[in-house]
Protein backbone atom coordinates (compact mmCIF):
# COMPACT_ATOMS: atom_id res chain seq x y z
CA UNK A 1 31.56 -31.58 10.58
CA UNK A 2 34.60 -32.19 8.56
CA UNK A 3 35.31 -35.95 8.09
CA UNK A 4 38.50 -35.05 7.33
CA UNK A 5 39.61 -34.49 10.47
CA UNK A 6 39.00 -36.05 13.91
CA UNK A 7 37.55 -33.82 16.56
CA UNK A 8 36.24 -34.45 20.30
CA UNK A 9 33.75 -32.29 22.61
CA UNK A 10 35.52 -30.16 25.52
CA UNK A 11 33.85 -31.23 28.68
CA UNK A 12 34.78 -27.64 29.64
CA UNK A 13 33.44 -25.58 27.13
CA UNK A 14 30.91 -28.36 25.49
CA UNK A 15 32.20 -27.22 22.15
CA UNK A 16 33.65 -29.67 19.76
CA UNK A 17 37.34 -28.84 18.47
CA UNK A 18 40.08 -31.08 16.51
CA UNK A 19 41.70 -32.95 18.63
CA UNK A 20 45.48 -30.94 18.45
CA UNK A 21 43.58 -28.29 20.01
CA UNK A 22 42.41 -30.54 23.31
CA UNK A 23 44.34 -32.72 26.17
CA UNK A 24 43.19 -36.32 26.20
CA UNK A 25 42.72 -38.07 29.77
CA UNK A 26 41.45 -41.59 30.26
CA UNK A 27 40.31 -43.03 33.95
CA UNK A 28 41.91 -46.27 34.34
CA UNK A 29 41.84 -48.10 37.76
CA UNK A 30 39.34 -45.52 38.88
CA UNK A 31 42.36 -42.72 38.72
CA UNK A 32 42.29 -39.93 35.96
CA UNK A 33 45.41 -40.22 33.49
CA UNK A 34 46.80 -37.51 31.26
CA UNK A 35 47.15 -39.71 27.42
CA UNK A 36 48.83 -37.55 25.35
CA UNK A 37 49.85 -40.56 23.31
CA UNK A 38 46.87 -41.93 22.83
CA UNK A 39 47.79 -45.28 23.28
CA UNK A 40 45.79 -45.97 26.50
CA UNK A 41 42.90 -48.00 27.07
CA UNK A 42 39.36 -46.25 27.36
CA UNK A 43 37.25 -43.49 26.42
CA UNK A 44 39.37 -39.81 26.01
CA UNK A 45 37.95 -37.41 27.90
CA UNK A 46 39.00 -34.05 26.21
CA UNK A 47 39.71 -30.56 27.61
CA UNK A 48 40.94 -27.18 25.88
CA UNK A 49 44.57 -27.47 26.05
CA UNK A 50 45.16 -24.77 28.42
CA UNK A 51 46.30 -24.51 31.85
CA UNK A 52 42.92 -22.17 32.90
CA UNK A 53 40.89 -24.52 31.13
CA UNK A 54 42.22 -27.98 32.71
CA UNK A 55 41.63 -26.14 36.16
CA UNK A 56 38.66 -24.93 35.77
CA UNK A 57 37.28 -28.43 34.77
CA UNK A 58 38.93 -30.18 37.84
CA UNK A 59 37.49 -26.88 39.90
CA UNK A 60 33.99 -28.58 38.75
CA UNK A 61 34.75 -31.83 38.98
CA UNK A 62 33.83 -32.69 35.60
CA UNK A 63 36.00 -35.31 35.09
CA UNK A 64 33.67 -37.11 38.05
CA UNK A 65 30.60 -36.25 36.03
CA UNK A 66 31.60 -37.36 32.86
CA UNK A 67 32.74 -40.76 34.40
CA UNK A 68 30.33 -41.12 37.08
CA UNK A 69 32.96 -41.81 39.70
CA UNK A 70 35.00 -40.42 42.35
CA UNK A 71 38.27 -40.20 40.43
CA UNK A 72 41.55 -40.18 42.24
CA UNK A 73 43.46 -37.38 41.16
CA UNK A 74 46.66 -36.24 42.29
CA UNK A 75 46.70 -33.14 44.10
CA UNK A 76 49.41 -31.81 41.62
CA UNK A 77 47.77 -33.17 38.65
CA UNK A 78 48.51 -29.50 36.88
CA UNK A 79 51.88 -29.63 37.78
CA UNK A 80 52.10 -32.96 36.42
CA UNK A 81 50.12 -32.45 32.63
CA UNK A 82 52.65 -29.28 32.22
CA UNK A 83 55.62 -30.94 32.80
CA UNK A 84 54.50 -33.71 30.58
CA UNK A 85 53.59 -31.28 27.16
CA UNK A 86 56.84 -29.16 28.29
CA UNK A 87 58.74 -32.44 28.17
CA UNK A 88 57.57 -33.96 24.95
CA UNK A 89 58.35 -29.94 23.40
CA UNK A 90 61.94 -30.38 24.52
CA UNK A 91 62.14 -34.04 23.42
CA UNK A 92 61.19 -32.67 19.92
CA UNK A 93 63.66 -30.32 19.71
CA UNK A 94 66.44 -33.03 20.59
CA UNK A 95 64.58 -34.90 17.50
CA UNK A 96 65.41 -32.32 15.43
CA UNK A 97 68.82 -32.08 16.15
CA UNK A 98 69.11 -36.19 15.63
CA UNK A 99 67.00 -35.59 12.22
CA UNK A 100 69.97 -32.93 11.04
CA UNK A 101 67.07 -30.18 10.86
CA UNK A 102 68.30 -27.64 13.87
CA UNK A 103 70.60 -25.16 13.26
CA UNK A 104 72.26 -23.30 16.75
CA UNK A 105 73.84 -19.88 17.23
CA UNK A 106 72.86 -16.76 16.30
CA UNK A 107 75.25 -16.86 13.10
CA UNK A 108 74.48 -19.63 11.97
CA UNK A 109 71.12 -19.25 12.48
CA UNK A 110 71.21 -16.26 10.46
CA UNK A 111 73.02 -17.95 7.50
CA UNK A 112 69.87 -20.48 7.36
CA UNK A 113 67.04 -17.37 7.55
CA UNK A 114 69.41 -15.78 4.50
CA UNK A 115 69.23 -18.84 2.43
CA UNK A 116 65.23 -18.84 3.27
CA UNK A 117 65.89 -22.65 4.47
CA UNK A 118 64.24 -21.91 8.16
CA UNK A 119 60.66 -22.61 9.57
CA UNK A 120 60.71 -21.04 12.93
CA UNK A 121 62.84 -19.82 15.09
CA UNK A 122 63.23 -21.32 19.08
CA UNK A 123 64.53 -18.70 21.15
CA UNK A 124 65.61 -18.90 25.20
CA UNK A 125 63.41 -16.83 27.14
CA UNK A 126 66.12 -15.31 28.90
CA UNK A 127 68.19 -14.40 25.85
CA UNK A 128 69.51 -10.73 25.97
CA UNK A 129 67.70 -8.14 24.54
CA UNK A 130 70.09 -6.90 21.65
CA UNK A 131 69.95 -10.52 20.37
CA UNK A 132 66.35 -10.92 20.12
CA UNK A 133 66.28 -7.92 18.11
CA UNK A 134 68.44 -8.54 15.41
CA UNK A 135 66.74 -12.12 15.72
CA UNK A 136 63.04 -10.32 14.87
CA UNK A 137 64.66 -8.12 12.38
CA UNK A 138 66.31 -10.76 10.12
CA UNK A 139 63.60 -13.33 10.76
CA UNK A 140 60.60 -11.28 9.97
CA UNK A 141 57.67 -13.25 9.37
CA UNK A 142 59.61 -16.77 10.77
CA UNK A 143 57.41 -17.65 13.99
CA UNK A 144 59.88 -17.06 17.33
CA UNK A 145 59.03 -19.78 20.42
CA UNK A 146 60.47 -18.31 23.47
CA UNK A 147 59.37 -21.50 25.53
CA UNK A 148 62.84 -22.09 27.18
CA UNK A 149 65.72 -21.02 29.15
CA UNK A 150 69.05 -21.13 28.53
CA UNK A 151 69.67 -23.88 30.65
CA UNK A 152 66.75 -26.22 29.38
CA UNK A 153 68.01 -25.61 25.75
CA UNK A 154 71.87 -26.55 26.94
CA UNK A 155 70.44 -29.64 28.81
CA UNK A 156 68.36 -30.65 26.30
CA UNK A 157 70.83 -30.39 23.52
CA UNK A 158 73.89 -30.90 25.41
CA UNK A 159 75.41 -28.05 24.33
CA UNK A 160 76.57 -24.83 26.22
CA UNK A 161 75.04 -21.27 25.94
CA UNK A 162 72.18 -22.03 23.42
CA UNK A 163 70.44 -18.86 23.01
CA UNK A 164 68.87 -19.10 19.20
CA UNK A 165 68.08 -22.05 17.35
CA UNK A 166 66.30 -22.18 13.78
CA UNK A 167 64.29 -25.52 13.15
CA UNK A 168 64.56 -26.19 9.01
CA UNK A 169 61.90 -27.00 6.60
CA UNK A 170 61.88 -30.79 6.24
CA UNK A 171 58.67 -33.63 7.15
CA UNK A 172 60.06 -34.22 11.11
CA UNK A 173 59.08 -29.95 11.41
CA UNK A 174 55.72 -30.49 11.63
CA UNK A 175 55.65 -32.74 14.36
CA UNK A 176 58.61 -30.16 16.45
CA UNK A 177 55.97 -27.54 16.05
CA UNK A 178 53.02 -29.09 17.22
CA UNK A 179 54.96 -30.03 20.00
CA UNK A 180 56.20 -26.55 20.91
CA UNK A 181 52.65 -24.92 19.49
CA UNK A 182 50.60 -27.48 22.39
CA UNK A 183 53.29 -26.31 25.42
CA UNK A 184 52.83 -22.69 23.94
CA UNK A 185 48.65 -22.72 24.14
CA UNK A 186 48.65 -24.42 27.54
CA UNK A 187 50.85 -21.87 29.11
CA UNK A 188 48.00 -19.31 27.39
């Protein structure tokens, strides 16, 4: 194992992965909590971050074997851990913005892929078709998220008809695409 970096056992699977690559849950007051922050008390039970994945393990109730109780869990629990990772992807993004490291509209955005200053791309999912083409034409090996909608970008930004958005090289990137990379994998 790699000391280097920290890894945890999939109850799932029963193979051990770094932790960016698993969803942390705790049982506290007998109910099973999603802990993405890692800030609450107890041992992490760890899942595959995936939707199929966190299913299957609540199909099997191995959360109740691997804390040898009867854990309340709410019947939209699913629902709930989604919204959660799709939440903390779009409070990234408005991080970004704050930090001075988001660029939006598609000529702007190009501007910042010509001067080689962008590290991926976020594009809405419902963006038209001729625009995500010249997008994957001038961005070429730049990573393109197409997590969001029009509508999430706009409320999330506060901004009107957000379509394509380039994140730029600087230390707070990292953390914007982890963010976007974990909503990406559990939709997977």
């Amino acid at each position: 194992m790699n000391r280097g970096s920290v890894e945890r056992k999939c109850i799932l699977e029963g193979i051990i992965k770094p932790l960016d690559e698993l969803l942390r849950f705790v049982m506290i007051d007998n109910t099973l909590l999603p802990d993405f922050n890692k800030k609450l008390p107890g041992k992490g039970i760890y899942v595959t971050n995936n939707r199929s994945s966190l299913e299957k393990a609540l199909e099997k109730k191995l959360f109740n074997k691997v804390t040898r109780h009867n854990l309340k869990i709410d019947d939209n629990f699913i629902d709930i851990v989604e919204k959660l990772i799709k939440s903390r992807a779009l409070n990234s993004i408005n991080i970004a913005r704050k930090a001075g490291i988001l660029v939006a509209g598609f000529e702007k955005v190009k501007e910042e892929i010509k001067k080689n200053k962008v590290e991926f791309i976020i594009e809405a999912s419902n963006a038209g078709k001729d625009g995500k083409e010249k997008i994957a034409f001038l961005a070429k090996s730049i990573e393109i998220f197409n997590l969001f909608s029009i509508d999430e970008l706009d409320m999330t930004l506060s901004k009107e008809n957000t379509v394509h958005i380039a994140i730029l090289k600087s230390d707070v990137t990292s953390m914007v695409y982890n963010n976007l990379k974990k909503y990406q994998n559990f939709l997977s």
